[in-house]
C-alpha atoms as a PDB file:
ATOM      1  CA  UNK A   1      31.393  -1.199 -39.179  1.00  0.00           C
ATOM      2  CA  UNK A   2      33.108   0.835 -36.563  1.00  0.00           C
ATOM      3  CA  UNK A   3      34.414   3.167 -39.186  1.00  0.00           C
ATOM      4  CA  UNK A   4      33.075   6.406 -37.780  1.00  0.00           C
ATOM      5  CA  UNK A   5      34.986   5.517 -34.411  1.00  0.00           C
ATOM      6  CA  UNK A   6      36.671   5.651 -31.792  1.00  0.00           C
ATOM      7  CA  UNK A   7      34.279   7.534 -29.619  1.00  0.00           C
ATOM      8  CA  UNK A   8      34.651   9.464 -26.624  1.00  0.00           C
ATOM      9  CA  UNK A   9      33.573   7.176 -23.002  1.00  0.00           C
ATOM     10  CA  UNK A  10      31.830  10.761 -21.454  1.00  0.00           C
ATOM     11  CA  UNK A  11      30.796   8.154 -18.644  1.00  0.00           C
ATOM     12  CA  UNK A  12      32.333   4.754 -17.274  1.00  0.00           C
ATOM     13  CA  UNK A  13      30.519   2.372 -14.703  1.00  0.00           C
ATOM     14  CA  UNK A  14      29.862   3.649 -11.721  1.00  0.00           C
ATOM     15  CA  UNK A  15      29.855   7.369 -13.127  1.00  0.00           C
ATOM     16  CA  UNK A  16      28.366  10.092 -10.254  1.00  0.00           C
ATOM     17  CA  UNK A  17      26.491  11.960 -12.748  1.00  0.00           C
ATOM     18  CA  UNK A  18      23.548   9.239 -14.007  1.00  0.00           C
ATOM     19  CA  UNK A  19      25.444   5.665 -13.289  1.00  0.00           C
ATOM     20  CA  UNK A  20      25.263   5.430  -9.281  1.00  0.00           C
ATOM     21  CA  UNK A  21      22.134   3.721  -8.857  1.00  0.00           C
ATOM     22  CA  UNK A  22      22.576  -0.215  -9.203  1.00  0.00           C
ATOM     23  CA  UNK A  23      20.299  -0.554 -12.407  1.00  0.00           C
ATOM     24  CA  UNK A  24      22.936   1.884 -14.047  1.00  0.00           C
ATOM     25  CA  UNK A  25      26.141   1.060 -12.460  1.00  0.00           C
ATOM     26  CA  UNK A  26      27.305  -0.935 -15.088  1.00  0.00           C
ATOM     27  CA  UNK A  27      27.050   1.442 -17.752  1.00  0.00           C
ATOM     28  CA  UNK A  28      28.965   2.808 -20.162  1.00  0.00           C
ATOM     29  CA  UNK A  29      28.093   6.102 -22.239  1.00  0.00           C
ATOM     30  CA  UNK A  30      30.067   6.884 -25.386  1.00  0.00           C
ATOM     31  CA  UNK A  31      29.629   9.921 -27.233  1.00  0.00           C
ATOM     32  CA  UNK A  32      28.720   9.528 -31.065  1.00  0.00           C
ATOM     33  CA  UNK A  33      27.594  11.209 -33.674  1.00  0.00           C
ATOM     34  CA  UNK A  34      23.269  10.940 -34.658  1.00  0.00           C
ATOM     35  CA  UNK A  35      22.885   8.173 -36.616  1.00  0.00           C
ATOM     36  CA  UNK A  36      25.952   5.971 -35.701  1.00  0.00           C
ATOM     37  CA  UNK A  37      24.894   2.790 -36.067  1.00  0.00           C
ATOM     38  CA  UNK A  38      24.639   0.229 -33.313  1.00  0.00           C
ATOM     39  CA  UNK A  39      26.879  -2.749 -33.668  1.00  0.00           C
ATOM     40  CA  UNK A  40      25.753  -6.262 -31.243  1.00  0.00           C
ATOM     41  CA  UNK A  41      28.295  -7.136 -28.685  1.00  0.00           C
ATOM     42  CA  UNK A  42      27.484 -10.359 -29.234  1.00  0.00           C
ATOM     43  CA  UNK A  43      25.416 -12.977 -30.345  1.00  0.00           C
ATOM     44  CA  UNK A  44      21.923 -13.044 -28.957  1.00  0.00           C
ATOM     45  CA  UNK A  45      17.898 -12.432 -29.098  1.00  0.00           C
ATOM     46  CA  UNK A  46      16.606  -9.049 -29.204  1.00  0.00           C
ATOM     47  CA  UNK A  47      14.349  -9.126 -25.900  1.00  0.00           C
ATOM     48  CA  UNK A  48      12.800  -5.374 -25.793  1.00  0.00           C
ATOM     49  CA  UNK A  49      12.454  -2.283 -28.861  1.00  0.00           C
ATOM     50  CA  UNK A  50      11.258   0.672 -27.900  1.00  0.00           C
ATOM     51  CA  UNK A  51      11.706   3.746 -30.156  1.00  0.00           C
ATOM     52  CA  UNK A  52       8.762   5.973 -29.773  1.00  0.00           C
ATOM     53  CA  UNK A  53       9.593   8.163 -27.257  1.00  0.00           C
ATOM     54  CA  UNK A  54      11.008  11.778 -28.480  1.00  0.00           C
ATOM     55  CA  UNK A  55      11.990  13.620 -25.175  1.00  0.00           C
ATOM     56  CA  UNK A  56      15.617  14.306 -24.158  1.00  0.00           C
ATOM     57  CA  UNK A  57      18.183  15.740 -21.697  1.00  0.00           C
ATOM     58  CA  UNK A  58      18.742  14.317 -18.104  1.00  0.00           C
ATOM     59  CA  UNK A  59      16.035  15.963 -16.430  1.00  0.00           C
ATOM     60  CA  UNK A  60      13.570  13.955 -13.562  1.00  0.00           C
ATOM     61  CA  UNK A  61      10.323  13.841 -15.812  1.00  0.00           C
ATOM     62  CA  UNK A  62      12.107  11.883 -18.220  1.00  0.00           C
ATOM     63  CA  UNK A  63      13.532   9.038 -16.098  1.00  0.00           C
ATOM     64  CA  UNK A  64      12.180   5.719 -18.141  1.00  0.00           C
ATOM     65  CA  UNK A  65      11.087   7.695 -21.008  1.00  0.00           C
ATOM     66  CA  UNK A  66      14.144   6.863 -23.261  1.00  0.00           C
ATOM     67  CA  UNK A  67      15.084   4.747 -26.217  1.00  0.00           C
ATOM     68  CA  UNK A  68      16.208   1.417 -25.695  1.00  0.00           C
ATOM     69  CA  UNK A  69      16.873  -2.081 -27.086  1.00  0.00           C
ATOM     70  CA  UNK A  70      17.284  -4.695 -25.018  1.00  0.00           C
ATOM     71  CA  UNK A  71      19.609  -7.702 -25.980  1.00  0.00           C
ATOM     72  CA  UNK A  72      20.089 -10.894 -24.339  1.00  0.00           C
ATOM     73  CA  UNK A  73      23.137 -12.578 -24.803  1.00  0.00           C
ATOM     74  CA  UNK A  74      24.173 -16.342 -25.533  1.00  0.00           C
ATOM     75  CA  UNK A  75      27.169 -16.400 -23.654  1.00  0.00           C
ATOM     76  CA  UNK A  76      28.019 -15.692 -20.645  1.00  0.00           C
ATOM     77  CA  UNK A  77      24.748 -17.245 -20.113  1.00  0.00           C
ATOM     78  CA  UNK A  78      21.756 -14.871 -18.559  1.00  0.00           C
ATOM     79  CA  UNK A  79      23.721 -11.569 -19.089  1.00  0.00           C
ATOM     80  CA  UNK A  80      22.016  -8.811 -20.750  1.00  0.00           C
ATOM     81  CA  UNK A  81      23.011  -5.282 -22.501  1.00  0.00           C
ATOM     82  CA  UNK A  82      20.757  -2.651 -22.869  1.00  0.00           C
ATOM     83  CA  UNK A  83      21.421   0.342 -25.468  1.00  0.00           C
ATOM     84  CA  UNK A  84      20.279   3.496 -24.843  1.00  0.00           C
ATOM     85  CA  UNK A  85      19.216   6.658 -26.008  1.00  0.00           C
ATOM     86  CA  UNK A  86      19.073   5.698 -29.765  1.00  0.00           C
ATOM     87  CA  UNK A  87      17.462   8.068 -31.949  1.00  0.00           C
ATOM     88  CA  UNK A  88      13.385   8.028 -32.370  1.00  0.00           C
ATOM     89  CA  UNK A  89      12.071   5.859 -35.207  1.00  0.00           C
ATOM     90  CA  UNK A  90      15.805   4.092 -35.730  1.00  0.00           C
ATOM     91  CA  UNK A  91      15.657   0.480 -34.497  1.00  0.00           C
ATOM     92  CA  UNK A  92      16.092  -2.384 -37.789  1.00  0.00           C
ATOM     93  CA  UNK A  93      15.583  -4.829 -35.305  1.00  0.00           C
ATOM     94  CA  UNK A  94      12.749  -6.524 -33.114  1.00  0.00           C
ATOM     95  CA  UNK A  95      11.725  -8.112 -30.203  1.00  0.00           C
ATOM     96  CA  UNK A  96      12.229 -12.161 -30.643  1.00  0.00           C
ATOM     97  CA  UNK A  97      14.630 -11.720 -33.458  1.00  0.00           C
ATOM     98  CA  UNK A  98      17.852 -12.994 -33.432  1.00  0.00           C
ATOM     99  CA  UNK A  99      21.199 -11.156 -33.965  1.00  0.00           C
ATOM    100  CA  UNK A 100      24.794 -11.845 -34.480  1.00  0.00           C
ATOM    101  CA  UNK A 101      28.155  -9.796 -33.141  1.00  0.00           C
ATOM    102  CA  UNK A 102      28.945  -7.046 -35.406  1.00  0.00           C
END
């Protein structure tokens, strides 16, 4: 349900503000509202939840300490996508479960 879209990219891949290092180069930051829901990319098993953490903003101290589920893909084979910086307490999903695009 992308009906709250488009969204603003603020960042593309390979970004000089947070997407220069090779674990981020690939990333892609787009600028929604709180509470946008997160739509699969694809079909897939959800490898990693974490939604516990409550800090925010780009600062050193909170390198790691983010929001994240982790997805790993069908197809292409052994490609993963990792979405970040989802709001505390929000994921509907969990680790092991499997999850269609859209």
């Amino acid at each position: 349900d992308c009906k709250n879209g488009p969204f603003l990219c603020s960042q593309s891949h390979g970004g000089s503000f947070t997407h220069f290092t090779e674990s981020t180069q690939h990333a892609v930051d787009l600028e929604c509202p709180c509470g946008t829901p997160v739509l699969s990319v694809g079909d897939g098993e959800i490898c990693e939840v974490g939604d516990k953490e409550e800090c925010c903003g780009c600062w050193a101290e909170n390198l790691f300490h983010w929001n994240s589920i982790m997805l790993k893909l069908d197809q292409p084979e052994g490609l993963f996508v990792e979405y970040v910086h989802i709001m505390t307490g929000s994921a509907k999903v969990e680790k092991g479960q499997r999850v269609v695009k859209g």
